[in-house]
C-alpha atoms as a PDB file:
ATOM      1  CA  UNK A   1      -8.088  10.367   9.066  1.00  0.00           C
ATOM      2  CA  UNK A   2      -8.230   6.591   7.053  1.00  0.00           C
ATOM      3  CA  UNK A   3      -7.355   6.381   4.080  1.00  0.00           C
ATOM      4  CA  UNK A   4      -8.576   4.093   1.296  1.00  0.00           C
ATOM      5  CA  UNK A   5      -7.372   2.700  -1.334  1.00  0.00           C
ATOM      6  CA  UNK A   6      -7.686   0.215  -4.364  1.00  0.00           C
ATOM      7  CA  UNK A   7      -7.353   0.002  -8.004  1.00  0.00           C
ATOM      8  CA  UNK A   8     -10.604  -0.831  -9.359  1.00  0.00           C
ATOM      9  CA  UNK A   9     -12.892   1.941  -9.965  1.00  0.00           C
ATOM     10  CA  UNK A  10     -15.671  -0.366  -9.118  1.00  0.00           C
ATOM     11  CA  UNK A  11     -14.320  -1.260  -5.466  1.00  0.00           C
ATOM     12  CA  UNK A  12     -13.817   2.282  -5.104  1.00  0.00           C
ATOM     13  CA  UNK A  13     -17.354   3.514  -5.909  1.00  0.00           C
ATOM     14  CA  UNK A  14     -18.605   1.160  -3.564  1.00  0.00           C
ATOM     15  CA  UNK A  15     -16.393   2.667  -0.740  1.00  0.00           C
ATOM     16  CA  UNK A  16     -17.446   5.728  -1.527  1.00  0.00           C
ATOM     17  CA  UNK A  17     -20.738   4.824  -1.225  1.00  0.00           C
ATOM     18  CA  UNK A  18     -20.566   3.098   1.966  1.00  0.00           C
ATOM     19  CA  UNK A  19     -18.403   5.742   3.988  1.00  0.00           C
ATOM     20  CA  UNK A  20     -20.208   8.871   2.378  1.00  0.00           C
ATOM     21  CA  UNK A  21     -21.479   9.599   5.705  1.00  0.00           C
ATOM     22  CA  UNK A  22     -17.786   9.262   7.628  1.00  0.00           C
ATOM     23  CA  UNK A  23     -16.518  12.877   7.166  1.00  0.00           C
ATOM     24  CA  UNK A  24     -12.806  10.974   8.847  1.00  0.00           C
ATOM     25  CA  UNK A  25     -13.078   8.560   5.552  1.00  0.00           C
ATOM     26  CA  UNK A  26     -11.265   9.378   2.471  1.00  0.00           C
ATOM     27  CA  UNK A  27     -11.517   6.688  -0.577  1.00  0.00           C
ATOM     28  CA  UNK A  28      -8.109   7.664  -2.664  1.00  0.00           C
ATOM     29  CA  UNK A  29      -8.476   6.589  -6.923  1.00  0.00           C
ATOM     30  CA  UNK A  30      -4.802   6.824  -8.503  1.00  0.00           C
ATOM     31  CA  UNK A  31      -4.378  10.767  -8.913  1.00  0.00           C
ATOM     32  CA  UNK A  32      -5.220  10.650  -4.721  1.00  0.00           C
ATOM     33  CA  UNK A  33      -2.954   8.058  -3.956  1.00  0.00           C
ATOM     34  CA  UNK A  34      -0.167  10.092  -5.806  1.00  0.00           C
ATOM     35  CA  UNK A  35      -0.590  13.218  -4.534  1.00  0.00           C
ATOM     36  CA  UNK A  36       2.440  14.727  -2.805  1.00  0.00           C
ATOM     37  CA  UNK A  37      -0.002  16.447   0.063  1.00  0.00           C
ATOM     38  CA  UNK A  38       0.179  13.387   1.505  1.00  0.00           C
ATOM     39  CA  UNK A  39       3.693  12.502   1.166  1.00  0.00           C
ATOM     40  CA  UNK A  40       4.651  11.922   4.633  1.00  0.00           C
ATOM     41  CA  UNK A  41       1.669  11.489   6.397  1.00  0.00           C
ATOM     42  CA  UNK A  42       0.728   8.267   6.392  1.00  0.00           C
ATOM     43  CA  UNK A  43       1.277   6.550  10.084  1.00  0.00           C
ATOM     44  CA  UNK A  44       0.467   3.144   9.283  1.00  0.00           C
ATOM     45  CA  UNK A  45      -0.283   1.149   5.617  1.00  0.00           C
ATOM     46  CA  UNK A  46      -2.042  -2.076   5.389  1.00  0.00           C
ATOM     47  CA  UNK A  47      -1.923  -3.909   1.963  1.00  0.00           C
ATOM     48  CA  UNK A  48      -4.182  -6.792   2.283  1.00  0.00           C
ATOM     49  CA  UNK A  49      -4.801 -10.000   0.225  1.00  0.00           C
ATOM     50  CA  UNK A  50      -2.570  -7.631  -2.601  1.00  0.00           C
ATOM     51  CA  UNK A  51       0.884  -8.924  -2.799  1.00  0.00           C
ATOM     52  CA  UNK A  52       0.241 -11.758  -4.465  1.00  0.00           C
ATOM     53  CA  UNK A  53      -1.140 -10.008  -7.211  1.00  0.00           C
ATOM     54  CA  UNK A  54       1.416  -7.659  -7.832  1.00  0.00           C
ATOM     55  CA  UNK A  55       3.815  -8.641 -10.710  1.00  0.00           C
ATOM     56  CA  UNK A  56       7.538  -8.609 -10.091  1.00  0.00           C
ATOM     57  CA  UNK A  57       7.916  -5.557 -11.822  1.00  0.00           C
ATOM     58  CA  UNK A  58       5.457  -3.556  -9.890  1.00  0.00           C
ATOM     59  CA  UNK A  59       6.662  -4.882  -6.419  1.00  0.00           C
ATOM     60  CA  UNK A  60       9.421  -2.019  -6.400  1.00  0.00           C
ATOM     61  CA  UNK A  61       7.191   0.660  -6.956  1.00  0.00           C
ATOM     62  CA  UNK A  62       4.862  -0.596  -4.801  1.00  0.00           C
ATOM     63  CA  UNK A  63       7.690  -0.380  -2.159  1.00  0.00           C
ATOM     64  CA  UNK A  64       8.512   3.083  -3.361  1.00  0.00           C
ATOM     65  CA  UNK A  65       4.654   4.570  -2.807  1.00  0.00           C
ATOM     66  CA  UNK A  66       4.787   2.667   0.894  1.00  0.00           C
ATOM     67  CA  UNK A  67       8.180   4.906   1.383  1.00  0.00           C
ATOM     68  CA  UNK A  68       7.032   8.080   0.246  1.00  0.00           C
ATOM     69  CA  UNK A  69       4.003   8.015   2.081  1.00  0.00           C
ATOM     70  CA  UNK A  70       4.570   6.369   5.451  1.00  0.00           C
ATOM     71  CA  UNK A  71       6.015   8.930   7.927  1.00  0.00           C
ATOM     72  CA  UNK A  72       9.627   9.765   8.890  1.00  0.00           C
ATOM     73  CA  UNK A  73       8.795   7.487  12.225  1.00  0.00           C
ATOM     74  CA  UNK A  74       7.210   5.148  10.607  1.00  0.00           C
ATOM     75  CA  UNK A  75      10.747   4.763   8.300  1.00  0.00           C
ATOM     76  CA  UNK A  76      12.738   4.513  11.450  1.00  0.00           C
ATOM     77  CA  UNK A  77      10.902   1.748  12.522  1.00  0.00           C
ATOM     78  CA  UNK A  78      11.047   0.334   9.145  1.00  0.00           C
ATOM     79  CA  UNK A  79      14.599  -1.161   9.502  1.00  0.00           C
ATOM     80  CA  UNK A  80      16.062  -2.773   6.232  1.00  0.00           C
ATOM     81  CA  UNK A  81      15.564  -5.617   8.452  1.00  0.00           C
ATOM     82  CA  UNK A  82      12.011  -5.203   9.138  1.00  0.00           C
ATOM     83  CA  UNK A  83      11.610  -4.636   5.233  1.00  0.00           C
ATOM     84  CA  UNK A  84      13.624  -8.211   4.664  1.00  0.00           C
ATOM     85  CA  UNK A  85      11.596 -10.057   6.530  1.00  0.00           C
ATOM     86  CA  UNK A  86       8.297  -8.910   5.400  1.00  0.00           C
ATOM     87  CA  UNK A  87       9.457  -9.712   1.818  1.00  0.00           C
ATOM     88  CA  UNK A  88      10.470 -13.461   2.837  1.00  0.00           C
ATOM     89  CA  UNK A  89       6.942 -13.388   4.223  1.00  0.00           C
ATOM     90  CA  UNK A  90       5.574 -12.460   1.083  1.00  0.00           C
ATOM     91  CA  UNK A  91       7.676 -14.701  -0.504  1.00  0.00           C
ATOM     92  CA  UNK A  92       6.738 -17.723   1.600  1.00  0.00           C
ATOM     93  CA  UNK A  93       2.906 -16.672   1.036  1.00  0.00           C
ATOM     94  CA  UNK A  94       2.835 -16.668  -2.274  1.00  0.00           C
ATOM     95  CA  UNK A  95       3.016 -19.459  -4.681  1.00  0.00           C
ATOM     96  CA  UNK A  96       4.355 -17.048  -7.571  1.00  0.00           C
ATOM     97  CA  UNK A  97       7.974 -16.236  -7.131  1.00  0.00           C
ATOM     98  CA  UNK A  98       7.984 -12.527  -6.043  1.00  0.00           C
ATOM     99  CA  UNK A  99      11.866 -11.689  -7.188  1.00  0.00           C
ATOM    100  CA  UNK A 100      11.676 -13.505 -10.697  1.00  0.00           C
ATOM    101  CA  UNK A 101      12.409 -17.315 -10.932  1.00  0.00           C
ATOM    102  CA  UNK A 102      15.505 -17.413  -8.638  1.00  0.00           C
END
């Protein structure tokens, strides 16, 4: 099953529309993405042309939906490690400071 996801209604409607016919599809809005069913399930998560977007203060809780979601193998192979060095990647990417001004 794929999941989609984003946070403007408008995007969303427009996924809808396009997969309606992909019974495999699923286009999540907010109550979808926080539902606890799928808490767990979630093998892989791809968050593209987002981060830079996302204000310091909701970087955490992005973090924290990735984490709930993403599977217990997918959090073994999610090494503190691994989780650094995608955030100096962000951090190199984007031109806002990710952390604050440090």
């Amino acid at each position: 099953r794929l999941y989609l996801y984003d946070a403007a209604p408008e995007v969303r409607a427009r996924l809808i529309r396009r997969f309606a016919e992909h019974e495999r599809i699923e286009v999540l809005d907010d109550a979808g993405l926080a539902d606890t069913i799928l808490a767990g399930r979630v093998d892989l998560m791809v968050v593209n042309s987002v981060l830079q977007y996302v204000p310091p203060e909701g970087f955490a809780t992005l973090l924290a939906t990735a984490r709930r979601l993403l599977s217990q193998a997918t959090h073994g192979a999610a090494t503190p490690s691994a989780w650094f060095r995608l955030l100096v990647q962000v951090s190199a990417c984007n031109p806002q400071p990710v952390f604050g001004d440090s």
